[in-house]
N, C-alpha and C. Protein backbone atom coordinates (compact mmCIF):
# COMPACT_ATOMS: atom_id res chain seq x y z
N UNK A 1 50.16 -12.00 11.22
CA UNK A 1 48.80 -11.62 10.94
C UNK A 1 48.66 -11.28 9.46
N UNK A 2 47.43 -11.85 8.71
CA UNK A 2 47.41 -11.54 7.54
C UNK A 2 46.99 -10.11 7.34
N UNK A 3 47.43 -9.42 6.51
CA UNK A 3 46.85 -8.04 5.94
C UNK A 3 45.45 -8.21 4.76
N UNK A 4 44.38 -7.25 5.20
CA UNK A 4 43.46 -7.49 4.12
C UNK A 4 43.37 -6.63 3.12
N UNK A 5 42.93 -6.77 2.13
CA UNK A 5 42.88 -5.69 0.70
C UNK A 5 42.06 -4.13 1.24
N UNK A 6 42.00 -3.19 0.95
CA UNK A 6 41.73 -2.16 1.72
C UNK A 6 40.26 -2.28 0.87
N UNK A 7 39.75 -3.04 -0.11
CA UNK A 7 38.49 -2.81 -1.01
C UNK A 7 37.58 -3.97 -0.18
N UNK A 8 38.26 -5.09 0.96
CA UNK A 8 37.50 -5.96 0.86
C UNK A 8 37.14 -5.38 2.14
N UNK A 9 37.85 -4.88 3.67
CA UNK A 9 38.14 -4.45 4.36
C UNK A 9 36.71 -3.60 4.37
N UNK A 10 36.78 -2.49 3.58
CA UNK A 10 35.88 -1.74 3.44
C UNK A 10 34.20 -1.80 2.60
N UNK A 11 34.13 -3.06 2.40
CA UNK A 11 33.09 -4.08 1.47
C UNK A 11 32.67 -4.39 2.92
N UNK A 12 33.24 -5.25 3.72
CA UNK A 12 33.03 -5.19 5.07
C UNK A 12 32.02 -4.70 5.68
N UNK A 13 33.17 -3.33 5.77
CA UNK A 13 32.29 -2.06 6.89
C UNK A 13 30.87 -1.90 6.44
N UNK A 14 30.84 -1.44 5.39
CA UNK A 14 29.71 -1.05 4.60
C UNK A 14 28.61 -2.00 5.00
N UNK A 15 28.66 -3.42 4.95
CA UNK A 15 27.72 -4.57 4.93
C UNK A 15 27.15 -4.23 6.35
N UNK A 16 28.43 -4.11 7.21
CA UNK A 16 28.32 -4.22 8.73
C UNK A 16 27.36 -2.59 9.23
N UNK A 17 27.46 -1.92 8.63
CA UNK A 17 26.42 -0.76 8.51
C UNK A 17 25.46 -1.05 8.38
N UNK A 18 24.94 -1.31 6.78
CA UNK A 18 23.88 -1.71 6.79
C UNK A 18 23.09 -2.87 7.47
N UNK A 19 23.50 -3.69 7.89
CA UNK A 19 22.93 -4.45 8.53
C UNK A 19 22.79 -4.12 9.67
N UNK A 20 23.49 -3.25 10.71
CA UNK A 20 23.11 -2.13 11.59
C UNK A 20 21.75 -1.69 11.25
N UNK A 21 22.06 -1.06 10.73
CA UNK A 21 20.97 0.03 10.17
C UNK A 21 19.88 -0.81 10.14
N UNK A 22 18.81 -2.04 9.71
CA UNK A 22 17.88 -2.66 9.75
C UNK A 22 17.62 -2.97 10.94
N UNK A 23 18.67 -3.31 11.75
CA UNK A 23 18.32 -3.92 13.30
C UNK A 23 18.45 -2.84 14.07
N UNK A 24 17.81 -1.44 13.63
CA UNK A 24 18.01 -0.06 14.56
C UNK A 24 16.60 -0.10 15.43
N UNK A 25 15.35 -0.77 15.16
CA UNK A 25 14.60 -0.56 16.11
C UNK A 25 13.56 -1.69 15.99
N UNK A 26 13.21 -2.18 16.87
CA UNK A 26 12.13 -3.31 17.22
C UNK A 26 10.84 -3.04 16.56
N UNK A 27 10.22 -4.28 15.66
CA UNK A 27 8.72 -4.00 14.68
C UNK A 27 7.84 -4.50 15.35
N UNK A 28 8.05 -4.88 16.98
CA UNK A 28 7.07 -5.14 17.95
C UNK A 28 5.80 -4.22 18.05
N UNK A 29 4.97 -3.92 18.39
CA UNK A 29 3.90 -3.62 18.38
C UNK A 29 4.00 -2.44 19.26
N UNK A 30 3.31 -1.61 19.71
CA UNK A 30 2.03 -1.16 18.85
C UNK A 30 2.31 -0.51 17.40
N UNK A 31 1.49 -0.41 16.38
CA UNK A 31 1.98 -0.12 14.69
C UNK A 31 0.75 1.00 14.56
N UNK A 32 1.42 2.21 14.41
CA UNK A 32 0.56 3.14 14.20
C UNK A 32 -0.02 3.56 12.57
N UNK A 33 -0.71 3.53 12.19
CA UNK A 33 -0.77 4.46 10.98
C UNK A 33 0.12 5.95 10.57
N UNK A 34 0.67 6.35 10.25
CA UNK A 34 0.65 7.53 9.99
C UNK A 34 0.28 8.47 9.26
N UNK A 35 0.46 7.92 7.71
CA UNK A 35 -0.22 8.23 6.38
C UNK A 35 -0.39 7.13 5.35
N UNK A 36 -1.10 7.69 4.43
CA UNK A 36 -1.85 6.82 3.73
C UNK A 36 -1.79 7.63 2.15
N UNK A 37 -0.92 6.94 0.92
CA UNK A 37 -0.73 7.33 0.18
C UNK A 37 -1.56 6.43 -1.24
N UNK A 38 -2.39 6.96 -2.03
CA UNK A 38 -3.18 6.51 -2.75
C UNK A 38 -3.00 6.67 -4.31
N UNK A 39 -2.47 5.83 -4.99
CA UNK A 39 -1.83 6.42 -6.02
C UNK A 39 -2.89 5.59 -7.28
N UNK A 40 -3.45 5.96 -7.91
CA UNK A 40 -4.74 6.06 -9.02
C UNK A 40 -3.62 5.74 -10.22
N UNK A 41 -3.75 4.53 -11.93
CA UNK A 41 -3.81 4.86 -12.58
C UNK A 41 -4.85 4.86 -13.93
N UNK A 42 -5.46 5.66 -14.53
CA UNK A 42 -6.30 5.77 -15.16
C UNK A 42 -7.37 7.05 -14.73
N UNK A 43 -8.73 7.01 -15.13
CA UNK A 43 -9.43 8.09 -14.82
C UNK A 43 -10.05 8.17 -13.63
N UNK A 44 -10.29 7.32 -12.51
CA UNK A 44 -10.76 7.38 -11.02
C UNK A 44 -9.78 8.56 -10.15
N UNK A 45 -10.74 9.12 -9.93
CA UNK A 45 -9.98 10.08 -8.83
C UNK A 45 -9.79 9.63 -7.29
N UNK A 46 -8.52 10.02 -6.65
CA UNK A 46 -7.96 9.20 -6.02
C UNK A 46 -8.92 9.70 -4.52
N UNK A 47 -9.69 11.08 -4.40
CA UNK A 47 -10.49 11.00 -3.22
C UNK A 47 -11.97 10.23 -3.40
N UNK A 48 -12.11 9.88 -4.25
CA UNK A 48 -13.56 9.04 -4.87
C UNK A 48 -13.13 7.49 -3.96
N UNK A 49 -11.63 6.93 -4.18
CA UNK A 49 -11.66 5.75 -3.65
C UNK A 49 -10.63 6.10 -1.67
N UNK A 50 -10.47 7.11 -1.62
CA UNK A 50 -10.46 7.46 -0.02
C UNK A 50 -11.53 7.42 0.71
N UNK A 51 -12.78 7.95 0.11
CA UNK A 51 -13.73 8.29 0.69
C UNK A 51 -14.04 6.97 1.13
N UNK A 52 -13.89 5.84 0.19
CA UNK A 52 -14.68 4.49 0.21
C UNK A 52 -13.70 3.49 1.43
N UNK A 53 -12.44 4.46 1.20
CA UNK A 53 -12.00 3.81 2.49
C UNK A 53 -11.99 4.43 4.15
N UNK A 54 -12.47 5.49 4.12
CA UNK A 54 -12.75 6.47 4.94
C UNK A 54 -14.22 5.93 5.79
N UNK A 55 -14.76 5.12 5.51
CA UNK A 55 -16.46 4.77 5.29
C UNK A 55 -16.58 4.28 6.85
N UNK A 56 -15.48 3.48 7.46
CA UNK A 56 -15.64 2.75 8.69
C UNK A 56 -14.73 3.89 9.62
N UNK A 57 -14.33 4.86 9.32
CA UNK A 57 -13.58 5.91 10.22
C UNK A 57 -12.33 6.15 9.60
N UNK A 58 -11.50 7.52 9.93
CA UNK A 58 -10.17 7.29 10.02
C UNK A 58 -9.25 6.19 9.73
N UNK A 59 -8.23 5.73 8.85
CA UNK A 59 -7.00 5.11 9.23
C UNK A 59 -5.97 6.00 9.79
N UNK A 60 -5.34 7.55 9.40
CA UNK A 60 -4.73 7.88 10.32
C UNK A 60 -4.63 8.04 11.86
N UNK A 61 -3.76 7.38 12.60
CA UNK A 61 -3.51 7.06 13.78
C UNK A 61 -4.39 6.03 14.06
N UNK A 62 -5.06 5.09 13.05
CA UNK A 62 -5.40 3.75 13.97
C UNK A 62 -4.24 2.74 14.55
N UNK A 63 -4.37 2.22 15.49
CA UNK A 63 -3.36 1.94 16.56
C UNK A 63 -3.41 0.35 16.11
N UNK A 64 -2.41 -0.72 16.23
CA UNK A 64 -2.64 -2.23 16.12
C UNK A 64 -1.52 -2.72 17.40
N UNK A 65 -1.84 -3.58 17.58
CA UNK A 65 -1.19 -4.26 18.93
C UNK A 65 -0.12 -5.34 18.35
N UNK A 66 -0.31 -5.88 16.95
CA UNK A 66 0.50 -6.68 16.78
C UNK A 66 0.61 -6.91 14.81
N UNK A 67 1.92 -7.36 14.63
CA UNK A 67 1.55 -6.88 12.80
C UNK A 67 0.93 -8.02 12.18
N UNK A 68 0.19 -9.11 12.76
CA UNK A 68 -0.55 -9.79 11.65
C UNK A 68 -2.26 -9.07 12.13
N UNK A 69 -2.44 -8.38 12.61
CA UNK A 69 -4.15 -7.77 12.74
C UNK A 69 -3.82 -6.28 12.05
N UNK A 70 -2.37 -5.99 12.02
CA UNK A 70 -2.12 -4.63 10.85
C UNK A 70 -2.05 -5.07 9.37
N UNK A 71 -1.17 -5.92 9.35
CA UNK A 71 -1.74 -6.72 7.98
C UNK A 71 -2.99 -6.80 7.39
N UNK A 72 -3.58 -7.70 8.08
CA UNK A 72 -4.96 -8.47 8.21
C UNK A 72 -5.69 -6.92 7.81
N UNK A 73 -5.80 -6.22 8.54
CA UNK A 73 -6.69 -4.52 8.19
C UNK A 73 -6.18 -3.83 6.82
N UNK A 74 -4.98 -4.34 6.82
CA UNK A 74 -4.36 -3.58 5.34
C UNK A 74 -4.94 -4.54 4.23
N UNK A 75 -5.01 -5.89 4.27
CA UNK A 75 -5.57 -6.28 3.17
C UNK A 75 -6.98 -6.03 3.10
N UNK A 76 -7.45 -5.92 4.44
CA UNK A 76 -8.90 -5.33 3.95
C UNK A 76 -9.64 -4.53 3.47
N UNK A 77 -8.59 -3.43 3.69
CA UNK A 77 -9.35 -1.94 2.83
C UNK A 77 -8.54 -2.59 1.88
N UNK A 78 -7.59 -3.31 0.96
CA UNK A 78 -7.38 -3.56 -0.54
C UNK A 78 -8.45 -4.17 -1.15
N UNK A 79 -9.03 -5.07 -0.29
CA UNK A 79 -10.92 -5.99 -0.98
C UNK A 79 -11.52 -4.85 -0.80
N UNK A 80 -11.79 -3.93 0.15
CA UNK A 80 -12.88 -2.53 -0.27
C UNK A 80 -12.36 -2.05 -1.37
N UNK A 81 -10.96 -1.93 -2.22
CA UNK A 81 -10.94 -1.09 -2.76
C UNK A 81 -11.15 -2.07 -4.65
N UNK A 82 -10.87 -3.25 -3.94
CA UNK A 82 -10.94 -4.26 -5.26
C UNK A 82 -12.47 -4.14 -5.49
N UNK A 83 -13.58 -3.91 -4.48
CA UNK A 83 -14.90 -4.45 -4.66
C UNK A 83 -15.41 -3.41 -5.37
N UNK A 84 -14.93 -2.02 -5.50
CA UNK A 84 -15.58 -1.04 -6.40
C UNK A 84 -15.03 -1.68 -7.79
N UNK A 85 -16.17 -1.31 -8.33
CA UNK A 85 -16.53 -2.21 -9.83
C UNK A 85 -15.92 -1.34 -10.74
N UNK A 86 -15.32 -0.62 -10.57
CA UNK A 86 -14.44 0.12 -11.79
C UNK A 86 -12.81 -0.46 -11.82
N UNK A 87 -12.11 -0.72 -10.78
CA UNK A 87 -10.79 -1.08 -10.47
C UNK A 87 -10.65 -2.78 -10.62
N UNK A 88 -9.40 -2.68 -12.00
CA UNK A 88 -8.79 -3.74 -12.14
C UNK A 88 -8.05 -4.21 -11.19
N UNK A 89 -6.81 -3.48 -10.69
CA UNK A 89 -6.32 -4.38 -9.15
C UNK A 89 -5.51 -3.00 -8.83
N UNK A 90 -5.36 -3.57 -7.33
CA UNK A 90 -5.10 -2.64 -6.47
C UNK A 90 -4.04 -3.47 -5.41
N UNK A 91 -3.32 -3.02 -5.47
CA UNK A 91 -2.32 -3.51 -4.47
C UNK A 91 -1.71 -2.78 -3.47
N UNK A 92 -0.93 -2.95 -2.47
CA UNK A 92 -1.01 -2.71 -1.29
C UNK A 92 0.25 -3.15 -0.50
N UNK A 93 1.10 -1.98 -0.05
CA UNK A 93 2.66 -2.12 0.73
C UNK A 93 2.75 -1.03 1.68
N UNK A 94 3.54 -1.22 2.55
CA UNK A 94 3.51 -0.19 3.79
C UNK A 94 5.30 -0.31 4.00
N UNK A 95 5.30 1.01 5.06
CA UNK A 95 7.12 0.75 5.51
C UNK A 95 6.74 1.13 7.00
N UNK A 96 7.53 0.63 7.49
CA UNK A 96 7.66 0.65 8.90
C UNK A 96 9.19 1.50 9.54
N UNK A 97 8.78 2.66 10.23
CA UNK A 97 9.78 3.66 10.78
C UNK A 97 9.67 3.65 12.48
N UNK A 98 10.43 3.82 13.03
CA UNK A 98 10.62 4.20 14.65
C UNK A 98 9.61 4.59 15.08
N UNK A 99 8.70 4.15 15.97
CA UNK A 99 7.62 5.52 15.93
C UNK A 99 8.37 6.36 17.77
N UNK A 100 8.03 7.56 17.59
CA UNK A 100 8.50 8.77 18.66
C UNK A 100 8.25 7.87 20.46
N UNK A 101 7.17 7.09 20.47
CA UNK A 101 6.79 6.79 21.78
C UNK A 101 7.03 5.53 21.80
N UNK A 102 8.10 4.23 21.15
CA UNK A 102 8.04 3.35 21.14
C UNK A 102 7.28 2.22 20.09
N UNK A 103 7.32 1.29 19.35
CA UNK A 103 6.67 1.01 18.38
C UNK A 103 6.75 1.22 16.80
N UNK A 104 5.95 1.55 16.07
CA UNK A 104 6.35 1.53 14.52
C UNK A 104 5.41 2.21 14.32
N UNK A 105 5.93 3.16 13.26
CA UNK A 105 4.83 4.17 12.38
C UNK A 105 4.84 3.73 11.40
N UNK A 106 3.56 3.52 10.54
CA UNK A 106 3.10 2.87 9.30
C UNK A 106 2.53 3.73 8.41
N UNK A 107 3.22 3.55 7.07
CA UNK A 107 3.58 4.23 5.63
C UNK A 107 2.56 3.35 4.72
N UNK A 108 1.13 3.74 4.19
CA UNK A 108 0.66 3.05 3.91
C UNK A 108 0.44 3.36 2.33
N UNK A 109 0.61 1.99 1.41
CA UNK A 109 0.58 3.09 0.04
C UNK A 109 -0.62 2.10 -0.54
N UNK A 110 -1.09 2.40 -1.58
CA UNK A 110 -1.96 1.81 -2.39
C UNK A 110 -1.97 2.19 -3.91
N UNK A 111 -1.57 0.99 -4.88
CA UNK A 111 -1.43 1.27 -6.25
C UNK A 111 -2.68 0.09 -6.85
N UNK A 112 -3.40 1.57 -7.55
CA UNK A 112 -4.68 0.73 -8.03
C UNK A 112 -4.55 1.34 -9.68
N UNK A 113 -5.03 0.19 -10.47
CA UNK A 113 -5.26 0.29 -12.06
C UNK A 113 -6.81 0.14 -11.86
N UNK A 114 -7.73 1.18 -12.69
CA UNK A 114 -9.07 1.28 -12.77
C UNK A 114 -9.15 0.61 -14.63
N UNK A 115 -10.25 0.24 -14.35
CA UNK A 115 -11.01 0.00 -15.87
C UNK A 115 -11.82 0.32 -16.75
N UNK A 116 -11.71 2.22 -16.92
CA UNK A 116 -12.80 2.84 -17.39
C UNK A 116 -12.83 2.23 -18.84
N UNK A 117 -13.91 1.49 -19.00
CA UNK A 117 -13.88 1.10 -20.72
C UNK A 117 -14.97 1.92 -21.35
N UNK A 118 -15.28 1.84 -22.92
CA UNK A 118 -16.29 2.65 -23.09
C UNK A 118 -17.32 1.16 -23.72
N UNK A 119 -18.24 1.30 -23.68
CA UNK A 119 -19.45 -0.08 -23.96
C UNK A 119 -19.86 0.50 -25.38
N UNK A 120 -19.52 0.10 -26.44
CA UNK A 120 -20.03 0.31 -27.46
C UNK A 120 -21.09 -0.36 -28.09
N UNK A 121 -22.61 0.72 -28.41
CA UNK A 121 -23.60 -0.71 -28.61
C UNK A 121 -24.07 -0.13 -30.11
N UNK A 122 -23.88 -0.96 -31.09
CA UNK A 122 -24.82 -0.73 -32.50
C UNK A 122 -25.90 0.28 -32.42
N UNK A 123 -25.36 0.73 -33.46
CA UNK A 123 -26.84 1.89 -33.98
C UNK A 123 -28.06 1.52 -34.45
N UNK A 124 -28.76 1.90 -33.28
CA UNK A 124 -29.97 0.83 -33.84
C UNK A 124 -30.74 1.49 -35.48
N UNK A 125 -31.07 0.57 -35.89
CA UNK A 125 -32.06 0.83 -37.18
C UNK A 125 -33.54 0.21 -37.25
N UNK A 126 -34.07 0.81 -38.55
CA UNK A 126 -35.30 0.05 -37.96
C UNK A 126 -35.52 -1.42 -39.13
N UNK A 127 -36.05 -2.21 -38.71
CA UNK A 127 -36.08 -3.25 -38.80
C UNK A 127 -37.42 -3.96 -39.80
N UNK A 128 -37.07 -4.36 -40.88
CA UNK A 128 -38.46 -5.35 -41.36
C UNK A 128 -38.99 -6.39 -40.74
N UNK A 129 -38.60 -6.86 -40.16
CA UNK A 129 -39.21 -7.67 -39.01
C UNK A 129 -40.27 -7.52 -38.55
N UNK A 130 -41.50 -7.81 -38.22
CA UNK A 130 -42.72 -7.39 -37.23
C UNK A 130 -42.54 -7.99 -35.89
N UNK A 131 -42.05 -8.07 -35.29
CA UNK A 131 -41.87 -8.35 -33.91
C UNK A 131 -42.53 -7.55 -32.84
């Protein structure tokens, strides 16, 4: 029997862990919300664009049966949050954990860049013109 290096041996284990570790619980459905993390950069305050997602009810504990209609809802509050006219882009990732009763609890984050510019318009003067 061959002997193996005790570094590769244990390169191994490690892999064989982690790859454990990903296949610890089924991303079958139902996908709960749990929280919802909103991270602003620039001058928009980050309950100004909650509220706007708050508008159709709650996301904590909305329930989904399957992850392309949890998707599908997650990109949609990202177009509510793209359609306010101050925000350059806003993007949008979640993690998925065990949830307690079977299913997946959903980690919802949102990273938005706003575009407060200032509009600078000439000082008006007055004019020889008769217009």
């Amino acid at each position: 029997m061959k002997k193996t290096e005790p570094s590769k041996k244990l390169g191994f284990t490690a892999l064989m862990i982690i790859c454990g570790a990903l296949e610890v619980f089924s991303q079958d459905g139902p996908f709960v919300i749990r929280d919802v993390d909103l991270r602003v950069q620039g001058r928009t305050r980050s309950f100004v664009l909650m509220q706007k997602l708050l508008a159709d009810g709650t996301m904590i504990g909305k329930t989904f049966d399957n992850l392309a209609s949890f998707e599908a809802f997650i990109e949609h509050q990202r177009q509510l949050i793209c359609n306010y006219r101050v925000i350059a882009s806003a993007l949008s990732s979640y993690g998925l954990s065990p949830g307690a009763s079977g299913g997946s609890d959903a980690h919802v984050r949102f990273d938005v860049v706003d575009t407060w510019n200032l509009a600078l318009l000439p000082k008006p003067s007055p004019s020889s013109t008769p217009w």
